[in-house]
C-alpha atoms as a PDB file:
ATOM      1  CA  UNK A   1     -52.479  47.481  -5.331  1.00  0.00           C
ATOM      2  CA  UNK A   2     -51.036  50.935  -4.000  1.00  0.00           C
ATOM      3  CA  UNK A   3     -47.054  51.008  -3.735  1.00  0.00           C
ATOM      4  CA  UNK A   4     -45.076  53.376  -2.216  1.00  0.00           C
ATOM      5  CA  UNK A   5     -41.952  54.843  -3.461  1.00  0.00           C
ATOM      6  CA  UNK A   6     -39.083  56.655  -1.505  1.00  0.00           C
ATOM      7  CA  UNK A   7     -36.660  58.658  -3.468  1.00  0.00           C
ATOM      8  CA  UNK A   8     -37.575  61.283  -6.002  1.00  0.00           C
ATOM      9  CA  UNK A   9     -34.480  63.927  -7.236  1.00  0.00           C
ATOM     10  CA  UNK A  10     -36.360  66.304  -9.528  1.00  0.00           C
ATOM     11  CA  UNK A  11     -33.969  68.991 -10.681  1.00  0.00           C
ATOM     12  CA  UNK A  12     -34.339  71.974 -13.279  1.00  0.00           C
ATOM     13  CA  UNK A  13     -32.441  75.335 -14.035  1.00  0.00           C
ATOM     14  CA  UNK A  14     -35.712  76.764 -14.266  1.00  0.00           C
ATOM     15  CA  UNK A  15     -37.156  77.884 -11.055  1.00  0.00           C
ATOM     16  CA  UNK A  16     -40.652  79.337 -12.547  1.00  0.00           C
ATOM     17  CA  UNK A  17     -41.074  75.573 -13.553  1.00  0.00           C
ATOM     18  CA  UNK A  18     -39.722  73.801 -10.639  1.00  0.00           C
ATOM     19  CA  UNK A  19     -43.398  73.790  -9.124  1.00  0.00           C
ATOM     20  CA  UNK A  20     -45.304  72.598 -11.961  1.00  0.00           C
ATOM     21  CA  UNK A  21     -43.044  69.719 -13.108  1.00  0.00           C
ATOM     22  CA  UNK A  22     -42.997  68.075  -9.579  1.00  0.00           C
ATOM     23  CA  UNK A  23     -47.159  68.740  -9.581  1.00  0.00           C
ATOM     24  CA  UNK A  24     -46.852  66.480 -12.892  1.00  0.00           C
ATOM     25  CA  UNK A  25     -44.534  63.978 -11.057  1.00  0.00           C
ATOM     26  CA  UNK A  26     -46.139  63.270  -8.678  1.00  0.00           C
ATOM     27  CA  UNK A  27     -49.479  63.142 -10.678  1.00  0.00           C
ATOM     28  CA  UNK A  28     -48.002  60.900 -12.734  1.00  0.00           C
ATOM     29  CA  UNK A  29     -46.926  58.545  -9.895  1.00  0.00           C
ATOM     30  CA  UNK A  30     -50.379  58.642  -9.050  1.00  0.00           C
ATOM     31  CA  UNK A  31     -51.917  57.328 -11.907  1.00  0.00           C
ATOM     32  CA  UNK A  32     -49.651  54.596 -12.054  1.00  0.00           C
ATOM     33  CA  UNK A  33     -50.055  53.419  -8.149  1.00  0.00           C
ATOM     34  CA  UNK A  34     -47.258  55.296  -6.933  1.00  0.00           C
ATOM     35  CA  UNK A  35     -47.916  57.431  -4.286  1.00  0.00           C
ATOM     36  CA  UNK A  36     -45.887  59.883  -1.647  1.00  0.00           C
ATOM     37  CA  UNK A  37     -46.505  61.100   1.548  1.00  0.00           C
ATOM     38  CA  UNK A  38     -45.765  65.218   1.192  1.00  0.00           C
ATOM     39  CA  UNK A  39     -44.586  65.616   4.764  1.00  0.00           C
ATOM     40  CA  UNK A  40     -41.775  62.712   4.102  1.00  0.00           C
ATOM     41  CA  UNK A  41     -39.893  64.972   1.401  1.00  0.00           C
ATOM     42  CA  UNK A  42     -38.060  68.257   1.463  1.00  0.00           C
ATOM     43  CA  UNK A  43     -39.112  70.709  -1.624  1.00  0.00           C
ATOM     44  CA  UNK A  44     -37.513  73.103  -3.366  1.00  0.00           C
ATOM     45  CA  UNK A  45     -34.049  72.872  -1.846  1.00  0.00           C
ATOM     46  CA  UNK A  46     -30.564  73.745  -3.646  1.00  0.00           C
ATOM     47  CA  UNK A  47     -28.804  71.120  -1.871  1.00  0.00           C
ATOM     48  CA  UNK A  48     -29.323  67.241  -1.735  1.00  0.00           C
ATOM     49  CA  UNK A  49     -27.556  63.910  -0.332  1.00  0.00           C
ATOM     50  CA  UNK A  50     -27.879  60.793  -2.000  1.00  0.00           C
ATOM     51  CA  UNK A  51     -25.878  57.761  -1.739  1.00  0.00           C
ATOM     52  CA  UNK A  52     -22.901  59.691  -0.129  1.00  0.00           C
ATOM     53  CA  UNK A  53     -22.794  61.944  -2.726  1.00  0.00           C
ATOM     54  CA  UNK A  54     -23.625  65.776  -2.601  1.00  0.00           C
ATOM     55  CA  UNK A  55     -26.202  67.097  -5.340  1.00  0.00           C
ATOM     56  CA  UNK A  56     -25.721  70.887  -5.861  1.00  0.00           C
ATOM     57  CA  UNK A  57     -27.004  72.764  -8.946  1.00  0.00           C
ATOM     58  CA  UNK A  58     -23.618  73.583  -9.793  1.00  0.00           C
ATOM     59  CA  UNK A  59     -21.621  70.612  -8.829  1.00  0.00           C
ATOM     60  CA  UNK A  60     -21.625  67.138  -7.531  1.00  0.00           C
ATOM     61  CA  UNK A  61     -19.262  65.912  -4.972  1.00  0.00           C
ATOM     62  CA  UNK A  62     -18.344  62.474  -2.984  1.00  0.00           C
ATOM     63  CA  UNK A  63     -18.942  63.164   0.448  1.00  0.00           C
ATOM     64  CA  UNK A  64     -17.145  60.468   2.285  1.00  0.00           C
ATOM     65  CA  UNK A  65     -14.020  58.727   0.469  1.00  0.00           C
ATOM     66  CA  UNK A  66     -13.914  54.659   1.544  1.00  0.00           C
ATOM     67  CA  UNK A  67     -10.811  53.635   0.305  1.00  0.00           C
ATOM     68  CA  UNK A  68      -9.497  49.608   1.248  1.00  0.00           C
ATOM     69  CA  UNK A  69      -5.326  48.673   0.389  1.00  0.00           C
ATOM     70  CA  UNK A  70      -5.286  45.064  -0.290  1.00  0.00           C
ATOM     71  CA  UNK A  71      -1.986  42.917   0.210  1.00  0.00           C
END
């Protein structure tokens, strides 16, 4: 049975090595029935949201504050 998966964060300091490990990921995802459509996902970028938070590689930050006063 094939299964599809939606999110994957993969994040490094090291650039030179950014390509390979997400070549392993996904390999690895492969192996195990998991498998990604390429043209679905964004590679290689420096800035990410997720769950109304913003992913940078030198901070994380809440992008929308919900706050609810109860009586």
């Amino acid at each position: 049975m094939e299964s599809f998966i939606d999110d994957v964060i993969v994040g490094m300091e090291e650039k030179e090595r950014y390509d390979k490990v997400v070549e392993e990921a996904v390999k690895n995802l492969a192996e195990n029935n998991f498998y990604v459509k390429p043209e679905k996902y964004k590679w290689n970028i420096r800035k990410v949201g997720f769950l109304e938070v913003i992913i940078r590689p030198e901070e994380i930050n809440i992008e929308k504050v919900k706050v609810k006063v109860l009586d």
